[in-house]
PDB file of N, CA and C in Angstrom:
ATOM      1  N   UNK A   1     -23.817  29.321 -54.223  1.00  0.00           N
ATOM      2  CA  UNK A   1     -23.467  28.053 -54.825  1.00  0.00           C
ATOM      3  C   UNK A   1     -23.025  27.081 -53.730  1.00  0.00           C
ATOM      4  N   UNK A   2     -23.590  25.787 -53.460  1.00  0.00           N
ATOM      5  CA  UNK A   2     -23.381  25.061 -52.507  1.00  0.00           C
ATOM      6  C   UNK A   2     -22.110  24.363 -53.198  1.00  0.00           C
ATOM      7  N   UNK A   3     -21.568  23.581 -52.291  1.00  0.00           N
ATOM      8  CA  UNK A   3     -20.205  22.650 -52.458  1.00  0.00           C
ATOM      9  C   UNK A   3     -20.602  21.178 -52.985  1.00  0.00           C
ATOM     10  N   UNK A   4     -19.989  20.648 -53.755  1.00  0.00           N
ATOM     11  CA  UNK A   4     -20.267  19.469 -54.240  1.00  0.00           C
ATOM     12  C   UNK A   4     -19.601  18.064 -53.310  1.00  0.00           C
ATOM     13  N   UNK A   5     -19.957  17.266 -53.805  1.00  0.00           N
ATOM     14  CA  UNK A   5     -19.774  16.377 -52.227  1.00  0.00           C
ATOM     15  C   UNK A   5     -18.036  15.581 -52.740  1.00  0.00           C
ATOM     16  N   UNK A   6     -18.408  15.756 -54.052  1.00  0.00           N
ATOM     17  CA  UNK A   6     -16.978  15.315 -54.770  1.00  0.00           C
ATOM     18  C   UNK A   6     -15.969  16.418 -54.165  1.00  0.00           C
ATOM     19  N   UNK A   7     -16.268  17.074 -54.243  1.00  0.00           N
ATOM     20  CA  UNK A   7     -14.505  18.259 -53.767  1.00  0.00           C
ATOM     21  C   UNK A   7     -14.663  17.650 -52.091  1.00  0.00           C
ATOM     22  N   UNK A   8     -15.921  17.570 -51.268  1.00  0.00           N
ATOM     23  CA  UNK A   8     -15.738  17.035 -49.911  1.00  0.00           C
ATOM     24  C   UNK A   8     -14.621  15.660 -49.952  1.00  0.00           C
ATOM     25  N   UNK A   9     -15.369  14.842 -50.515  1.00  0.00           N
ATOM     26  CA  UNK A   9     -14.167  13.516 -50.682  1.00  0.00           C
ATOM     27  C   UNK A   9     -13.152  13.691 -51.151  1.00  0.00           C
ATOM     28  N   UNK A  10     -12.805  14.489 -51.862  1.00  0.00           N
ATOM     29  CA  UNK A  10     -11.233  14.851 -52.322  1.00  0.00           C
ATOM     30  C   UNK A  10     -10.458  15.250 -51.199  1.00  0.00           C
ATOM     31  N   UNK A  11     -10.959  16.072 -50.414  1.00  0.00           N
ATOM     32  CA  UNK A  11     -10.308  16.886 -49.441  1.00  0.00           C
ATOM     33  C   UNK A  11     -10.202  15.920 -47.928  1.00  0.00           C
ATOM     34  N   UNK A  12     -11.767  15.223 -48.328  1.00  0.00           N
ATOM     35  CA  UNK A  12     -11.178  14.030 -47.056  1.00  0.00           C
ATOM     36  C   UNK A  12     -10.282  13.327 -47.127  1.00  0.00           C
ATOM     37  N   UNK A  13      -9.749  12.434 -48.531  1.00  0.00           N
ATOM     38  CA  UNK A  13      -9.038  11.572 -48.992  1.00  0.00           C
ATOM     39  C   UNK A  13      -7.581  11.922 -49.174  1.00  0.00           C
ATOM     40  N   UNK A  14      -7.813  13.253 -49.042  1.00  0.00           N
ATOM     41  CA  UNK A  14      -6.097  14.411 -48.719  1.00  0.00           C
ATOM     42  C   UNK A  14      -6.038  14.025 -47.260  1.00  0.00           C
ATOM     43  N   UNK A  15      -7.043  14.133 -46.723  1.00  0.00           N
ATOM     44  CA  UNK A  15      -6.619  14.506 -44.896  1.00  0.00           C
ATOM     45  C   UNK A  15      -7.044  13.273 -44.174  1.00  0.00           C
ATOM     46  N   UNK A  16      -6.840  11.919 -45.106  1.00  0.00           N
ATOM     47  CA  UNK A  16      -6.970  10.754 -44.359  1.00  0.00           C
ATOM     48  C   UNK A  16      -6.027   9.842 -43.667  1.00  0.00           C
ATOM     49  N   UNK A  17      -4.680  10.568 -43.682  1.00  0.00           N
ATOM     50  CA  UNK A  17      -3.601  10.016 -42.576  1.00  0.00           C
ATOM     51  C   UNK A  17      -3.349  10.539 -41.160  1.00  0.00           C
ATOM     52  N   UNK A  18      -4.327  11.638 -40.991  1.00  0.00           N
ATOM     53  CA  UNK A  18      -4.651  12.308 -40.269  1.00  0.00           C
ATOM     54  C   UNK A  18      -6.347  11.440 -38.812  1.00  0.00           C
ATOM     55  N   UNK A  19      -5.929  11.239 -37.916  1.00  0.00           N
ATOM     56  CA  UNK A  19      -6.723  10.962 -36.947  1.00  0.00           C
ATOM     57  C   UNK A  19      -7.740  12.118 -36.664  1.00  0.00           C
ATOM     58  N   UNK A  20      -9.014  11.488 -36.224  1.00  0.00           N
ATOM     59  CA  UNK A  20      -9.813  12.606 -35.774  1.00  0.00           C
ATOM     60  C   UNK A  20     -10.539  13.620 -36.370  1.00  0.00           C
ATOM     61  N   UNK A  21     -10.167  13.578 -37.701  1.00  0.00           N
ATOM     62  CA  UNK A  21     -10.955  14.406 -38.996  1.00  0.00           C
ATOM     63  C   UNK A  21     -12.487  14.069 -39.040  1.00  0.00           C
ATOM     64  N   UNK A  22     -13.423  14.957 -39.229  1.00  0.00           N
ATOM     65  CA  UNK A  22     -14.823  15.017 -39.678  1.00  0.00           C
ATOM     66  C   UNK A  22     -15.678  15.680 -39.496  1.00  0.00           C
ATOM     67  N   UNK A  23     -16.793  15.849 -40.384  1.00  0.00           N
ATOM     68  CA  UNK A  23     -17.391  16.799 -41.156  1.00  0.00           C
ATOM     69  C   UNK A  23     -18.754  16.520 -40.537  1.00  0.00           C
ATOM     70  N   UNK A  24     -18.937  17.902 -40.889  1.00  0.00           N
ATOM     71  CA  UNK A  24     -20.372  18.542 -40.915  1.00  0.00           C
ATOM     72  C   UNK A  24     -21.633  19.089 -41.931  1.00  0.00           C
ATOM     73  N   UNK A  25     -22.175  18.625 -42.818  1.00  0.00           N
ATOM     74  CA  UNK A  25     -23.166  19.313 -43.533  1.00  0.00           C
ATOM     75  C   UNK A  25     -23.846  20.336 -43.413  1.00  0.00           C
ATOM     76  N   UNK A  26     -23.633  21.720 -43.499  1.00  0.00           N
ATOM     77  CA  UNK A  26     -24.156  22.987 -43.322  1.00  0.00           C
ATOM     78  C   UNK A  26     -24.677  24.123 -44.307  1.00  0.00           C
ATOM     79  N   UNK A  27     -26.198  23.871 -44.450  1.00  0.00           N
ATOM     80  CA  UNK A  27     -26.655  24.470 -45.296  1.00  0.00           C
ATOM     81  C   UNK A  27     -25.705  24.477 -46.962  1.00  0.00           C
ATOM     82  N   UNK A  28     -25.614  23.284 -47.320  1.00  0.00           N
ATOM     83  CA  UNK A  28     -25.063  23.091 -48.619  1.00  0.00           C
ATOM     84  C   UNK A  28     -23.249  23.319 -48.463  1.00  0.00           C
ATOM     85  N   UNK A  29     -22.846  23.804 -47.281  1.00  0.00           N
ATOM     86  CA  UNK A  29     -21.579  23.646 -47.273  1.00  0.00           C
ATOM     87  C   UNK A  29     -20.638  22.286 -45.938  1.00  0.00           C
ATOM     88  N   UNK A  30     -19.415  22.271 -46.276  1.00  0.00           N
ATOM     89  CA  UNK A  30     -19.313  21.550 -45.586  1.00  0.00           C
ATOM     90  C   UNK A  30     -17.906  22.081 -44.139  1.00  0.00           C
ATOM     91  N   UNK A  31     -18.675  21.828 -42.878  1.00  0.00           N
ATOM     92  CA  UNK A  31     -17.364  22.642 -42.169  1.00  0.00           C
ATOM     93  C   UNK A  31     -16.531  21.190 -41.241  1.00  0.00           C
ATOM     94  N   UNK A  32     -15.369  21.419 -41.555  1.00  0.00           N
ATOM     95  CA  UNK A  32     -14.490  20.268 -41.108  1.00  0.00           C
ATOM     96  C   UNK A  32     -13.705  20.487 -40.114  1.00  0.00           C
ATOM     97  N   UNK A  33     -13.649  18.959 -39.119  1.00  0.00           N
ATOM     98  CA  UNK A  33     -13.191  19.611 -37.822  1.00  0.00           C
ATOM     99  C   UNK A  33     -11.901  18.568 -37.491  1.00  0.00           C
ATOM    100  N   UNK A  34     -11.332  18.995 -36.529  1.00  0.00           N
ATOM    101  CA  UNK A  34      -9.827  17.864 -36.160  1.00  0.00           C
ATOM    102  C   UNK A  34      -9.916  17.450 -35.077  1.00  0.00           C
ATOM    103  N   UNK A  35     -10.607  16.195 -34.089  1.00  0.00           N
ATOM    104  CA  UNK A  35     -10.713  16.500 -32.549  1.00  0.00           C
ATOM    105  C   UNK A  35     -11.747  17.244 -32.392  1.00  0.00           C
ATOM    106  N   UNK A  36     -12.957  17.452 -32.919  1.00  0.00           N
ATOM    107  CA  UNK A  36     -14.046  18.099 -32.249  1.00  0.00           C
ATOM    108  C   UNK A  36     -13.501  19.397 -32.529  1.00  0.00           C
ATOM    109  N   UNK A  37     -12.433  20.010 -32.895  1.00  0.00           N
ATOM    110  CA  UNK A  37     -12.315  21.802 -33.187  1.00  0.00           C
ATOM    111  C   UNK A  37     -12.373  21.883 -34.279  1.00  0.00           C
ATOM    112  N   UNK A  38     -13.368  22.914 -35.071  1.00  0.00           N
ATOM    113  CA  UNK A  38     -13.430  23.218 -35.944  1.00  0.00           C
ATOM    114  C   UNK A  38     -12.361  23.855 -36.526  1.00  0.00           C
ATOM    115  N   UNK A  39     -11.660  23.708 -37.636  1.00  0.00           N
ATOM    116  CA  UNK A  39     -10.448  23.986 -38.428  1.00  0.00           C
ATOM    117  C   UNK A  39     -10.333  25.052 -39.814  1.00  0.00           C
ATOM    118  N   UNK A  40     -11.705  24.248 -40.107  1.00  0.00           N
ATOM    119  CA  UNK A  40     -11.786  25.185 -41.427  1.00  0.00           C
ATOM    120  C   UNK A  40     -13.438  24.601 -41.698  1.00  0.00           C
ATOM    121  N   UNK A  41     -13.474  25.051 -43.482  1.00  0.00           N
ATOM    122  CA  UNK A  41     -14.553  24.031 -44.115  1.00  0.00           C
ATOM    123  C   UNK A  41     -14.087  24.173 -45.650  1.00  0.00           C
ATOM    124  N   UNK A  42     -15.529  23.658 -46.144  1.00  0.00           N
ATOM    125  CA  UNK A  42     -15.238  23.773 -47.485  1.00  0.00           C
ATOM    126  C   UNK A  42     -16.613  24.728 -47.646  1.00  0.00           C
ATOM    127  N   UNK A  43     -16.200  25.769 -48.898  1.00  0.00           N
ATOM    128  CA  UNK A  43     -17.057  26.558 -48.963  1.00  0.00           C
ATOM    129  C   UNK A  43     -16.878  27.048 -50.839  1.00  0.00           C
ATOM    130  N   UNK A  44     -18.318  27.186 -51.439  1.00  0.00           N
ATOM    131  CA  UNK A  44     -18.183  26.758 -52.494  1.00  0.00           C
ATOM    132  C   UNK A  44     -17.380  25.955 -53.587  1.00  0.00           C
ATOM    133  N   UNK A  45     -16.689  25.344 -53.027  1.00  0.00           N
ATOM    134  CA  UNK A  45     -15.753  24.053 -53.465  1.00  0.00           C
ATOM    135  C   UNK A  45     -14.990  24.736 -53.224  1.00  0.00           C
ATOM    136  N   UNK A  46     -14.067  25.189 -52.501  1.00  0.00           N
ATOM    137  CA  UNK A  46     -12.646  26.251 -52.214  1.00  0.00           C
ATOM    138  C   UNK A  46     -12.502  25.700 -50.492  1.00  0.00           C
ATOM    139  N   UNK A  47     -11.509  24.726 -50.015  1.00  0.00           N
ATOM    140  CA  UNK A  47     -10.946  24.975 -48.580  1.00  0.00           C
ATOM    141  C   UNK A  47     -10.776  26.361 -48.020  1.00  0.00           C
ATOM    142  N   UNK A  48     -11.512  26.497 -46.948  1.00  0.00           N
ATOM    143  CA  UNK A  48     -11.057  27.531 -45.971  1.00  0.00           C
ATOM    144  C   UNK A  48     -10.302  27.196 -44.792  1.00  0.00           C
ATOM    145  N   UNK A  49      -9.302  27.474 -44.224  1.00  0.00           N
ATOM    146  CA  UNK A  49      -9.103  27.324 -42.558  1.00  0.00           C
ATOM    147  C   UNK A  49      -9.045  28.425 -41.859  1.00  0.00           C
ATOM    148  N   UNK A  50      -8.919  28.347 -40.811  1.00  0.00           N
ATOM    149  CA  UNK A  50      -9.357  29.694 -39.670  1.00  0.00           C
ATOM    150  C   UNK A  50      -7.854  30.560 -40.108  1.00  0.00           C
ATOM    151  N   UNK A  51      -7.702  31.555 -39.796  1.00  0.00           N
ATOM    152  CA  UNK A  51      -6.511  32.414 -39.986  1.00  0.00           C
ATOM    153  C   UNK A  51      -5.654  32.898 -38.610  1.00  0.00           C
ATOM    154  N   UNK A  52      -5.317  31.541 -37.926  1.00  0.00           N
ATOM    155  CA  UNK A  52      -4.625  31.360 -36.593  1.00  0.00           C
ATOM    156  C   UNK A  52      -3.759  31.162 -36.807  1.00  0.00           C
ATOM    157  N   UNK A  53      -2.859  31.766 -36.078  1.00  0.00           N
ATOM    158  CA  UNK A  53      -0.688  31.609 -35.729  1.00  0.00           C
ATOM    159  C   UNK A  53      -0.093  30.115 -36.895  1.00  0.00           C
ATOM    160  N   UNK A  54      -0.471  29.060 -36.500  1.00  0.00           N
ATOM    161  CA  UNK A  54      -0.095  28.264 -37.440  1.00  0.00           C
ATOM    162  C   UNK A  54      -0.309  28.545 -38.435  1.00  0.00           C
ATOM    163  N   UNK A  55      -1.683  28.823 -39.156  1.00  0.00           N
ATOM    164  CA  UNK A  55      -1.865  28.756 -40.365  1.00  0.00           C
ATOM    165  C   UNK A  55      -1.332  29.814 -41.111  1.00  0.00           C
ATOM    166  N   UNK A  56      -1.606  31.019 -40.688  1.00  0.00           N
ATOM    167  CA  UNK A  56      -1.284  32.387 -41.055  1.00  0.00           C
ATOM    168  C   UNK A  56       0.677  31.895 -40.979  1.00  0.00           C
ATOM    169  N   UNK A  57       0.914  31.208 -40.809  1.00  0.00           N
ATOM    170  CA  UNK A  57       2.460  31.174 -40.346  1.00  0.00           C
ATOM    171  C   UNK A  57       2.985  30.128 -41.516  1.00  0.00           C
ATOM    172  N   UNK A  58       2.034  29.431 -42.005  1.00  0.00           N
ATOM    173  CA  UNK A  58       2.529  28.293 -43.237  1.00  0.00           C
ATOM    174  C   UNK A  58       2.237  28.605 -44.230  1.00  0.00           C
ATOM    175  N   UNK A  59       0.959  29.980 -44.274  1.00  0.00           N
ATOM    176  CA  UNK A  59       0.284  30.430 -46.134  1.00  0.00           C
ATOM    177  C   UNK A  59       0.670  31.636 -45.639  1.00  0.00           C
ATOM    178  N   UNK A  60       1.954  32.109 -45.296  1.00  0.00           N
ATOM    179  CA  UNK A  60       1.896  33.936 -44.823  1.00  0.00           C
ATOM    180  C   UNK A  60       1.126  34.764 -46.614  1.00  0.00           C
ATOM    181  N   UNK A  61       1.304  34.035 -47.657  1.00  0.00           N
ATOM    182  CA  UNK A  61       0.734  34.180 -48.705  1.00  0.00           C
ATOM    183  C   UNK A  61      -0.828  34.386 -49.016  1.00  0.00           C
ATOM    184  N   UNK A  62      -1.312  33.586 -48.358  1.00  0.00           N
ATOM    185  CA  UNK A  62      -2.390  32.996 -48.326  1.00  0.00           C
ATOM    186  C   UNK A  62      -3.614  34.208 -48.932  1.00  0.00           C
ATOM    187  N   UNK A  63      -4.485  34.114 -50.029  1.00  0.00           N
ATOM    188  CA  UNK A  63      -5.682  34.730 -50.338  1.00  0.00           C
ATOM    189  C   UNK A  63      -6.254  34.233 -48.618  1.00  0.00           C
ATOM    190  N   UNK A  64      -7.242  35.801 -48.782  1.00  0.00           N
ATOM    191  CA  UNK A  64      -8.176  35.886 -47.456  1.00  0.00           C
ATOM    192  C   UNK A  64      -9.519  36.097 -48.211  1.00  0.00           C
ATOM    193  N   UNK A  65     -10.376  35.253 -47.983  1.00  0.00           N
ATOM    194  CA  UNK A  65     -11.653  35.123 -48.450  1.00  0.00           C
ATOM    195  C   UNK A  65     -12.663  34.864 -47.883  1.00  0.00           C
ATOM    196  N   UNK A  66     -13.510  35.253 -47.700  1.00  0.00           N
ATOM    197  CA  UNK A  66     -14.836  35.258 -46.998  1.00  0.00           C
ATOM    198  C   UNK A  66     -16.128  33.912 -47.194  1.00  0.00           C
ATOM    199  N   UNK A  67     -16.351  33.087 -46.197  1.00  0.00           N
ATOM    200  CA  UNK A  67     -16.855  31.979 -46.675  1.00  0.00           C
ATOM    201  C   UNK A  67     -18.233  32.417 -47.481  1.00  0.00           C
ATOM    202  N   UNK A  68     -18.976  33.109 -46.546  1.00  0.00           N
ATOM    203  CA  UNK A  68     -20.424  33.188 -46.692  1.00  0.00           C
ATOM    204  C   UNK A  68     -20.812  34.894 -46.551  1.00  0.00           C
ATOM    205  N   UNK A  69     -21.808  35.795 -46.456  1.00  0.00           N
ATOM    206  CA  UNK A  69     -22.046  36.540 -46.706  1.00  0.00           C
ATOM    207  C   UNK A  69     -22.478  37.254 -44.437  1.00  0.00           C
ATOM    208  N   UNK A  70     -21.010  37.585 -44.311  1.00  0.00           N
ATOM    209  CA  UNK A  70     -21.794  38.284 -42.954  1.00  0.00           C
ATOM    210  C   UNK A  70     -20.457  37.303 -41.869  1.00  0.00           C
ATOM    211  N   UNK A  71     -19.461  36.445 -42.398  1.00  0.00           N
ATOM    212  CA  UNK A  71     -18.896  35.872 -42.143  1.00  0.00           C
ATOM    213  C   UNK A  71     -17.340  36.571 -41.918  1.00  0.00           C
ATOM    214  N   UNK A  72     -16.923  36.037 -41.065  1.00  0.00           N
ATOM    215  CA  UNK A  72     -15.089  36.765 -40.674  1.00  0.00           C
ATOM    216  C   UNK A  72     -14.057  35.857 -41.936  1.00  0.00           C
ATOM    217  N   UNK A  73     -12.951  36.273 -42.617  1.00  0.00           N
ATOM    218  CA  UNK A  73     -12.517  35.855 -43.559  1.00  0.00           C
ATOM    219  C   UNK A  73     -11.826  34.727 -43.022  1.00  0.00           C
ATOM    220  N   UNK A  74     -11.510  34.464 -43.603  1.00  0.00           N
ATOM    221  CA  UNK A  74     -10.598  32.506 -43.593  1.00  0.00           C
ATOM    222  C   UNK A  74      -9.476  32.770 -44.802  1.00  0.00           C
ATOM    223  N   UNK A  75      -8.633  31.748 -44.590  1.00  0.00           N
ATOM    224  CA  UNK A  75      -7.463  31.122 -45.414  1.00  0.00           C
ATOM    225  C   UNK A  75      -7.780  30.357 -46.913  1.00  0.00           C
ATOM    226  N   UNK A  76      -7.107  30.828 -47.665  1.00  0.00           N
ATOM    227  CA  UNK A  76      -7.563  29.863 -48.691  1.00  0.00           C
ATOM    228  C   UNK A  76      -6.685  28.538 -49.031  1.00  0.00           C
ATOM    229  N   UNK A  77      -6.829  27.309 -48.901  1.00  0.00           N
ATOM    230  CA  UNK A  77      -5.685  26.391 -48.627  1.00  0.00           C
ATOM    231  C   UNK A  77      -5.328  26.295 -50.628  1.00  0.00           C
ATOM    232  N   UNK A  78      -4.823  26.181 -51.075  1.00  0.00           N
ATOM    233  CA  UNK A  78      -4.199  26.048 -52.613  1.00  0.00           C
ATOM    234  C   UNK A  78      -2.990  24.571 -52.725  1.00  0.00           C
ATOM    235  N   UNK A  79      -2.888  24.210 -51.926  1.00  0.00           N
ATOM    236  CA  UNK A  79      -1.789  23.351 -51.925  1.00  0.00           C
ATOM    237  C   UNK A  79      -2.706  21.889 -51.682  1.00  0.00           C
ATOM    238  N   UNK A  80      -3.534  21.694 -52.135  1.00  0.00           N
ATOM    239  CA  UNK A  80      -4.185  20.580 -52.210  1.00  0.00           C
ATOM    240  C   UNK A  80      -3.940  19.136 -52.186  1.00  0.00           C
ATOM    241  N   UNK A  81      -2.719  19.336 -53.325  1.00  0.00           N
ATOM    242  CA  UNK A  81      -2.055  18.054 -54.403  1.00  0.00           C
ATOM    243  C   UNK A  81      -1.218  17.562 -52.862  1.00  0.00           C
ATOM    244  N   UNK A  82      -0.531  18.622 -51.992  1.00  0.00           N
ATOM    245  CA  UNK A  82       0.544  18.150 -50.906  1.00  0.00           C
ATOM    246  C   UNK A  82       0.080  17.679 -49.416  1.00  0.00           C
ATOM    247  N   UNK A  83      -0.047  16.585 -49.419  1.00  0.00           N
ATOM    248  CA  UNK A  83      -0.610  15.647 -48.425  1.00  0.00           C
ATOM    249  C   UNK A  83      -0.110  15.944 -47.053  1.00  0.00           C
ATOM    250  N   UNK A  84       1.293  16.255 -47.386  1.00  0.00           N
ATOM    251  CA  UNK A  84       2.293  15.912 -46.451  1.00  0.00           C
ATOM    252  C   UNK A  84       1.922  17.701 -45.649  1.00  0.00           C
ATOM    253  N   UNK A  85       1.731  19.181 -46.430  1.00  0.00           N
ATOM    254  CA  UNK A  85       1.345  19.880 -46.224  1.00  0.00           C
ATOM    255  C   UNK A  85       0.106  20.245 -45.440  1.00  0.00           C
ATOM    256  N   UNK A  86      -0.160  19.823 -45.945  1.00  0.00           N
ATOM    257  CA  UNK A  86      -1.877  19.705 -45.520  1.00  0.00           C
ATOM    258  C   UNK A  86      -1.714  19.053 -43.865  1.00  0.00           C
ATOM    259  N   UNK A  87      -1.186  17.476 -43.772  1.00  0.00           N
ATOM    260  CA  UNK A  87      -1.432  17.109 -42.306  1.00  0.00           C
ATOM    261  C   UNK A  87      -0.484  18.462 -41.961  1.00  0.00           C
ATOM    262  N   UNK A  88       0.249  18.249 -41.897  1.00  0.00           N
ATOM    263  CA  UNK A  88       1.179  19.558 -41.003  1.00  0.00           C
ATOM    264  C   UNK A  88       0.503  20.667 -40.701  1.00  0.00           C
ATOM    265  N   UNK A  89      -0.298  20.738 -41.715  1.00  0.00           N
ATOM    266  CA  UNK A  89      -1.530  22.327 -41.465  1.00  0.00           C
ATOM    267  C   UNK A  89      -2.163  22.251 -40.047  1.00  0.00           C
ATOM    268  N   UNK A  90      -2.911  21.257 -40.329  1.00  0.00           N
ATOM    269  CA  UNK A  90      -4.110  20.498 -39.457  1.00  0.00           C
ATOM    270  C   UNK A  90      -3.210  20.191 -38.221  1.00  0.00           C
ATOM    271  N   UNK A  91      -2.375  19.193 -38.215  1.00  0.00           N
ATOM    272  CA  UNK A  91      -1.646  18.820 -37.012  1.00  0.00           C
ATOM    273  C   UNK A  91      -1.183  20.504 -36.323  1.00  0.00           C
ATOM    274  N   UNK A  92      -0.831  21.112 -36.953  1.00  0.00           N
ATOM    275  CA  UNK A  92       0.324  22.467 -36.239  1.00  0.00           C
ATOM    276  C   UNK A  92      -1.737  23.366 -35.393  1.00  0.00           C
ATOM    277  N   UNK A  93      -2.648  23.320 -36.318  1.00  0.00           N
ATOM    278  CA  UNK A  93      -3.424  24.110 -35.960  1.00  0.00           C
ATOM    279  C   UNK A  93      -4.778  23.430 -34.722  1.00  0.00           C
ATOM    280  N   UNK A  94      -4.713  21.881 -34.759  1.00  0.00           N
ATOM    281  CA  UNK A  94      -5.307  21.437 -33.740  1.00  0.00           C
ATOM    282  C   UNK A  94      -4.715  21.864 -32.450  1.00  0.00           C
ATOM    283  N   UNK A  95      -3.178  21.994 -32.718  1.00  0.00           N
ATOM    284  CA  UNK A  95      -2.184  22.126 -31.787  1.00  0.00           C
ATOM    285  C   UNK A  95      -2.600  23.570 -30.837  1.00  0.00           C
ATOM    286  N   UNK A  96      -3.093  24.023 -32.112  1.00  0.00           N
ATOM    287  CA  UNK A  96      -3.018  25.999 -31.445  1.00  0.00           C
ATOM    288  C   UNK A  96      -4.593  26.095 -30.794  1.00  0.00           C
ATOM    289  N   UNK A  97      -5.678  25.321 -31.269  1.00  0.00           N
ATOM    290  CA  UNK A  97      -7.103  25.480 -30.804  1.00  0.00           C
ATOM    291  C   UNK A  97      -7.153  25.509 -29.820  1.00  0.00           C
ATOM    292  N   UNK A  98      -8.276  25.751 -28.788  1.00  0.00           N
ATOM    293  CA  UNK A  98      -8.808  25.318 -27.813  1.00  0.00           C
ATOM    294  C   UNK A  98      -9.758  23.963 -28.202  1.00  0.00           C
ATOM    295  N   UNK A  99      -9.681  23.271 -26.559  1.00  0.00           N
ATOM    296  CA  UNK A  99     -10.626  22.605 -26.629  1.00  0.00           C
ATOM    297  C   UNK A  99     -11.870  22.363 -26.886  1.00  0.00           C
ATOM    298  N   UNK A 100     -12.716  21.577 -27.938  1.00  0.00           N
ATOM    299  CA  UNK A 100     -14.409  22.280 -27.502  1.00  0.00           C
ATOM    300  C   UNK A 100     -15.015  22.037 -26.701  1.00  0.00           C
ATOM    301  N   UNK A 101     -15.910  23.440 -26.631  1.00  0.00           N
ATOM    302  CA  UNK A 101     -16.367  23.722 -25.289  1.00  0.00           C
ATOM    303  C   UNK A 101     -17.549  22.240 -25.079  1.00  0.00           C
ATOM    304  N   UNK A 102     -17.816  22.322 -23.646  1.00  0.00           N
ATOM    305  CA  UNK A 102     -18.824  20.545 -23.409  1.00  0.00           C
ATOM    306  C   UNK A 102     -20.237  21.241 -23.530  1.00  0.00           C
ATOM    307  N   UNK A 103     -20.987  20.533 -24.259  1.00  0.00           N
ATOM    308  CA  UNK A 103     -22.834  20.739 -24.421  1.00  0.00           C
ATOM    309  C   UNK A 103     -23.082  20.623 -22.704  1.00  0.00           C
ATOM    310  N   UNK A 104     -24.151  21.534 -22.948  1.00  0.00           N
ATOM    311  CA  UNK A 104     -25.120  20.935 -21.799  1.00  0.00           C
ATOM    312  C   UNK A 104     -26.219  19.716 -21.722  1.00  0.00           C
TER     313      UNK A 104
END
């Protein structure tokens, strides 16, 4: 089941006080990045983020769910409605990334 573009804009319109946010179209899903690092995506209408020190440290709760079929599990974000949550997610986990790597 691909992602609908409506849950994409919802989730952008959550993470629009936030600098540097944007997306990717991937085979019917969508993967979202902060600064060029990929963070998470959206995957059958359900947020995923990577399951790194920050994140794992703000959802120690957190369902672990698998985006796609052959894929390493991810975070399930549930706190949608909290704006203020959400940047803090993103801000604490751009924080923890590496840089991306430069194309040739």
């Amino acid at each position: 089941m691909a992602s609908g573009r409506e849950y994409l804009d919802f989730i952008l319109e959550q993470l629009s006080e936030l600098e540097g946010i944007t997306w990717r179209s991937m085979m019917g899903e969508y993967i979202i990045y902060c600064h060029g690092k990929i963070i998470g995506g959206i995957y059958d209408d359900r947020f995923l983020v990577k399951p790194i020190k920050p994140a794992l440290a703000m959802m120690p709760d957190a369902e672990r769910e698998i985006p796609y079929e052959g894929a390493k599990e991810m975070l399930l974000v549930v706190n949608l409605e909290n704006r203020e949550f959400l940047r803090d997610l993103v801000e604490a986990m751009d924080k923890e990334l590496p840089p991306p790597k430069k194309r040739k």
